[in-house]
N, C-alpha and C. Protein backbone atom coordinates (compact mmCIF):
# COMPACT_ATOMS: atom_id res chain seq x y z
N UNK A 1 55.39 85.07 29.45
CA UNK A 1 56.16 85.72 28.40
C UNK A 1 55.39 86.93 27.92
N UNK A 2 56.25 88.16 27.56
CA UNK A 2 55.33 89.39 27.37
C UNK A 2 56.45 89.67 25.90
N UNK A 3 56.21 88.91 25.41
CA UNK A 3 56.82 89.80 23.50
C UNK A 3 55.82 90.27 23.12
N UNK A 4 55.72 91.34 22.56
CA UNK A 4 54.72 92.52 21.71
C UNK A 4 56.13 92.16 20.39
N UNK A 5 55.04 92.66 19.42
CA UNK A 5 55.00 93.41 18.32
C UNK A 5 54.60 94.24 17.78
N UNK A 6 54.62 95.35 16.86
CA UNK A 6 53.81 96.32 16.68
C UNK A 6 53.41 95.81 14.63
N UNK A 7 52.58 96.44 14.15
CA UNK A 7 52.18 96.44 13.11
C UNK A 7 53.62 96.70 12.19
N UNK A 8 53.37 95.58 11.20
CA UNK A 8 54.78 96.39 9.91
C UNK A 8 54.44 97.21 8.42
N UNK A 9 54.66 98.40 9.42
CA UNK A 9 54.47 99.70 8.83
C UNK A 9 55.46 100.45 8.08
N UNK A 10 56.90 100.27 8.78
CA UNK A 10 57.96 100.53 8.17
C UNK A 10 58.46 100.54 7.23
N UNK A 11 58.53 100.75 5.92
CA UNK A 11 59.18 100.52 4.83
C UNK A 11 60.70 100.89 4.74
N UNK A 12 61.65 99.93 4.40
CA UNK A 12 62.93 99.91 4.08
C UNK A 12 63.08 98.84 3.43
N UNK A 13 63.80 98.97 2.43
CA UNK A 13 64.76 98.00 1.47
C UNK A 13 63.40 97.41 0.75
N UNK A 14 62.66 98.20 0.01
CA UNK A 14 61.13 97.63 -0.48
C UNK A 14 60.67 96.18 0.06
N UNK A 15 60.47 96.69 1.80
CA UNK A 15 59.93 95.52 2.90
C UNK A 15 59.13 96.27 3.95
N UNK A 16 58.57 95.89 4.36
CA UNK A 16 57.90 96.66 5.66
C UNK A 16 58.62 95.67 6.96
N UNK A 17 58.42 96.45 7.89
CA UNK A 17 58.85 96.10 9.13
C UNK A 17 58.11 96.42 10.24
N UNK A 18 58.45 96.21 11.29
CA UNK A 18 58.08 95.98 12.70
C UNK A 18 58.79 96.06 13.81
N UNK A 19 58.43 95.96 14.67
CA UNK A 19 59.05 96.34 15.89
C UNK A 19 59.20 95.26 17.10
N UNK A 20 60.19 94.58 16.96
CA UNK A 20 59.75 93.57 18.45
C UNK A 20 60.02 93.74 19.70
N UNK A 21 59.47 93.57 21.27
CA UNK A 21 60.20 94.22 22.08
C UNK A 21 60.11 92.96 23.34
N UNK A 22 59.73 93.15 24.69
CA UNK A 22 59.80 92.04 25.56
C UNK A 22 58.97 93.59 26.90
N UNK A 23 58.22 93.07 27.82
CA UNK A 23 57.93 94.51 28.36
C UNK A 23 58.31 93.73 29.51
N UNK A 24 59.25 92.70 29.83
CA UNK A 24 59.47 91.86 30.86
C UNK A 24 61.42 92.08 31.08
N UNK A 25 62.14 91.72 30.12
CA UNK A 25 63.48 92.07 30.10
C UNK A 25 64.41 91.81 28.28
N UNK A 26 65.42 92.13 28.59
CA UNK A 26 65.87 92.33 27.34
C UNK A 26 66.14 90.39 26.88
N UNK A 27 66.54 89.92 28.26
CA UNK A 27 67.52 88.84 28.15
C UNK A 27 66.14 88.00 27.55
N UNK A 28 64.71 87.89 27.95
CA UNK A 28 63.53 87.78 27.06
C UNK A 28 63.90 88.16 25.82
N UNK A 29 63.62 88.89 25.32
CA UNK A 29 63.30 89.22 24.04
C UNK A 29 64.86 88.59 23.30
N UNK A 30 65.78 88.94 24.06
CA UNK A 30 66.97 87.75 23.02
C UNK A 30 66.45 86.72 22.63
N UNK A 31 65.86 85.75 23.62
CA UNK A 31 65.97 84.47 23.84
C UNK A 31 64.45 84.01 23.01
N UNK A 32 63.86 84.98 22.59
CA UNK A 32 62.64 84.88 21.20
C UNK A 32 63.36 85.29 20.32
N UNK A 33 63.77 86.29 20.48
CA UNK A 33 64.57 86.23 19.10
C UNK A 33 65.65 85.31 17.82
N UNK A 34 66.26 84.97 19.22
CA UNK A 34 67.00 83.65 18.92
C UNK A 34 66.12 82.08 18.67
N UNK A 35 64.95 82.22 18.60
CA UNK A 35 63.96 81.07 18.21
C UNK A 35 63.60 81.68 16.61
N UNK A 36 63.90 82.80 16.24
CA UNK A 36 63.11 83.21 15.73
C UNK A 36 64.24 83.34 14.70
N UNK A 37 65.76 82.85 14.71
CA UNK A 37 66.72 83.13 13.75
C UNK A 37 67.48 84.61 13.83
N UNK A 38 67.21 85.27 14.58
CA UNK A 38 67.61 86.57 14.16
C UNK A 38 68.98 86.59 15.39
N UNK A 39 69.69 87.43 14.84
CA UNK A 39 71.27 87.30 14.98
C UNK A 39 71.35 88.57 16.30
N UNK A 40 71.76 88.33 17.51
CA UNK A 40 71.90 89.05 18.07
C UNK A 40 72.19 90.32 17.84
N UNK A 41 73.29 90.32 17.05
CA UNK A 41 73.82 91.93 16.51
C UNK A 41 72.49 92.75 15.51
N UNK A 42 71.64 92.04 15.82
CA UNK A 42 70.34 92.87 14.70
C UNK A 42 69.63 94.08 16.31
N UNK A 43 70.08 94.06 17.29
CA UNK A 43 69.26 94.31 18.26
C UNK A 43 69.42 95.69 18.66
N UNK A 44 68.37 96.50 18.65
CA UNK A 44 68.74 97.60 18.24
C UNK A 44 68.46 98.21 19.35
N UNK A 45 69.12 98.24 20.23
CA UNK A 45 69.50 98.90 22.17
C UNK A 45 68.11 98.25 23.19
N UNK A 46 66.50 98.77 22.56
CA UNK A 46 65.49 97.92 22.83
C UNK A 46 64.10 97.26 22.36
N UNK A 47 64.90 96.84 21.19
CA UNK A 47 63.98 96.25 19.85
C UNK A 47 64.86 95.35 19.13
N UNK A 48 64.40 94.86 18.72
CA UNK A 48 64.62 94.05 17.27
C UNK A 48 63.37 94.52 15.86
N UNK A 49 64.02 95.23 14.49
CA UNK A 49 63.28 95.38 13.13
C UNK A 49 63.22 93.70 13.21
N UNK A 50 61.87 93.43 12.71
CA UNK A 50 61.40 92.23 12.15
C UNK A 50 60.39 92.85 11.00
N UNK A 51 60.87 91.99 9.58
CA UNK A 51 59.74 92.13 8.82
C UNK A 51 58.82 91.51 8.57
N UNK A 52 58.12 91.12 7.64
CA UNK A 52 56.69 91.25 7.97
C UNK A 52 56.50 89.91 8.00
N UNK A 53 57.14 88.59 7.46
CA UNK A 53 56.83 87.32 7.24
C UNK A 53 57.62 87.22 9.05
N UNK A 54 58.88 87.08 9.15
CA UNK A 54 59.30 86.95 10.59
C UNK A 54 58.04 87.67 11.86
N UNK A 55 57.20 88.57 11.58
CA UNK A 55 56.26 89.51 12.59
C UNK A 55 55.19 88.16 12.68
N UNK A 56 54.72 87.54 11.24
CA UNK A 56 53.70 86.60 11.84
C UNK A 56 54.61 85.05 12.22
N UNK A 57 55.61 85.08 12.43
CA UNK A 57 56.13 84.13 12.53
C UNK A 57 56.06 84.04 14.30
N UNK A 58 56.11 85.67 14.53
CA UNK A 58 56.63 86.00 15.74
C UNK A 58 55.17 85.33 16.95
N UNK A 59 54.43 85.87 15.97
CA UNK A 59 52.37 85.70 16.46
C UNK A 59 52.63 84.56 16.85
N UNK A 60 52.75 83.59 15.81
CA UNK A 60 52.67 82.27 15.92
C UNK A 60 53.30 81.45 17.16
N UNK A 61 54.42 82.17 17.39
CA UNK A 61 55.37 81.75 18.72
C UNK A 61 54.71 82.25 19.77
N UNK A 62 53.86 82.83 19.96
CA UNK A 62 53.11 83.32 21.12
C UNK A 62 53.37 84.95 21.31
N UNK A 63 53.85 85.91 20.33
CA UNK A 63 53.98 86.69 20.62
C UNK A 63 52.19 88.13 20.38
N UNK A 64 52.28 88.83 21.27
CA UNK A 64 51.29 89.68 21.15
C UNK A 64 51.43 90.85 20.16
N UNK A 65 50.71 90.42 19.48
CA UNK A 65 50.30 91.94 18.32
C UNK A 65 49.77 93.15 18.84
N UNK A 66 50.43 94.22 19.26
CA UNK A 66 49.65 95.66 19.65
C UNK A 66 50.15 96.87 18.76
N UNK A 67 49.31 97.64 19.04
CA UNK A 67 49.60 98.94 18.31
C UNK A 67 50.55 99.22 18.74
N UNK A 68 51.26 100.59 18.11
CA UNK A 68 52.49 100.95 18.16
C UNK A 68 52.61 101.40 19.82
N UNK A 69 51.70 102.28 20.29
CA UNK A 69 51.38 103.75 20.94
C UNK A 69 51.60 102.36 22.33
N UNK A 70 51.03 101.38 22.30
CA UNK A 70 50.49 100.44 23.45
C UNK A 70 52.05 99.86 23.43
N UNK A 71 52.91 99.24 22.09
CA UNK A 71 54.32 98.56 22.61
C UNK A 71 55.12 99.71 23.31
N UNK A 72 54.89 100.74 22.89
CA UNK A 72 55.81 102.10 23.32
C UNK A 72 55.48 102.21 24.78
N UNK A 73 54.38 102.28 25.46
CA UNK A 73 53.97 102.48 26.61
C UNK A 73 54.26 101.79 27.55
N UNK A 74 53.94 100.26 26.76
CA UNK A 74 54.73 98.66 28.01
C UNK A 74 55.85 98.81 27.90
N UNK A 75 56.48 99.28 27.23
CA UNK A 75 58.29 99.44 27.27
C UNK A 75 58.63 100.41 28.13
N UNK A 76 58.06 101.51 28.16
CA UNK A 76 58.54 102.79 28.88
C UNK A 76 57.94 102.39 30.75
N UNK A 77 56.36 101.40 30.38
CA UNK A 77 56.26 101.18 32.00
C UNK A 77 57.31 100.07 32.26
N UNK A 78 57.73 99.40 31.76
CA UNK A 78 58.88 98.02 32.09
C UNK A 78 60.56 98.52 32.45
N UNK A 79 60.32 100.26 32.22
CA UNK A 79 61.95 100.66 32.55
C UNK A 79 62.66 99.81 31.25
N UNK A 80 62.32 100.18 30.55
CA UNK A 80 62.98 98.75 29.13
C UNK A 80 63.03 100.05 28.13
N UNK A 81 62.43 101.30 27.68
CA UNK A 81 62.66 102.15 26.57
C UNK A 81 64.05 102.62 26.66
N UNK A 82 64.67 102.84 25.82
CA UNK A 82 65.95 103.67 25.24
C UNK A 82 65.81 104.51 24.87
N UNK A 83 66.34 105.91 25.61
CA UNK A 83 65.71 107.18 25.25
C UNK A 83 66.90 107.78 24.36
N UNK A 84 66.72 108.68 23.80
CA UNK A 84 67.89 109.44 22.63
C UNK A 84 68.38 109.90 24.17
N UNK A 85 69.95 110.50 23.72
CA UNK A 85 69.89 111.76 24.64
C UNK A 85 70.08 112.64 24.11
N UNK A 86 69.43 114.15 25.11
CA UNK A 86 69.08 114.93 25.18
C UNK A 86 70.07 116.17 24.43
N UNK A 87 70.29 116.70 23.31
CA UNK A 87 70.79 117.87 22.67
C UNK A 87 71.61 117.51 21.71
């Protein structure tokens, strides 16, 4: 299993947040997510926001804590990033 998380840095709705991802496939990272309570429709093309009590919840399930720069990188080498498009 390859779930990352990144640090919850995010602030919205006076909460910090996080980033969850899978650098293996999406149908992964559902299927933690869904251990983890969170509602499919929270999934945001190739992440799930998790805040900060759900992020160590996430640890606890076996997921890996990395910096931002390092989840961004295993995503983009896994063919798994969602890019804007272009203009």
């Amino acid at each position: 299993m390859a779930i990352l998380v990144d640090a919850a840095i995010w602030p919205w709705r006076e909460r910090l947040w996080a980033h969850l991802v899978s650098d293996v496939s999406y149908e992964e990272l559902h299927e933690f997510a869904a251990q983890l309570g969170i509602p499919r429709d929270r999934f945001q093309g190739d992440h799930y926001d998790v805040p900060t009590e759900i992020r160590e919840r996430a640890i606890v399930l076996g997921a890996q804590a990395v910096e931002g720069k390092e989840l961004v990188h295993r995503l983009i080498a896994a063919g798994l990033r969602l890019r804007k498009p272009l203009g």
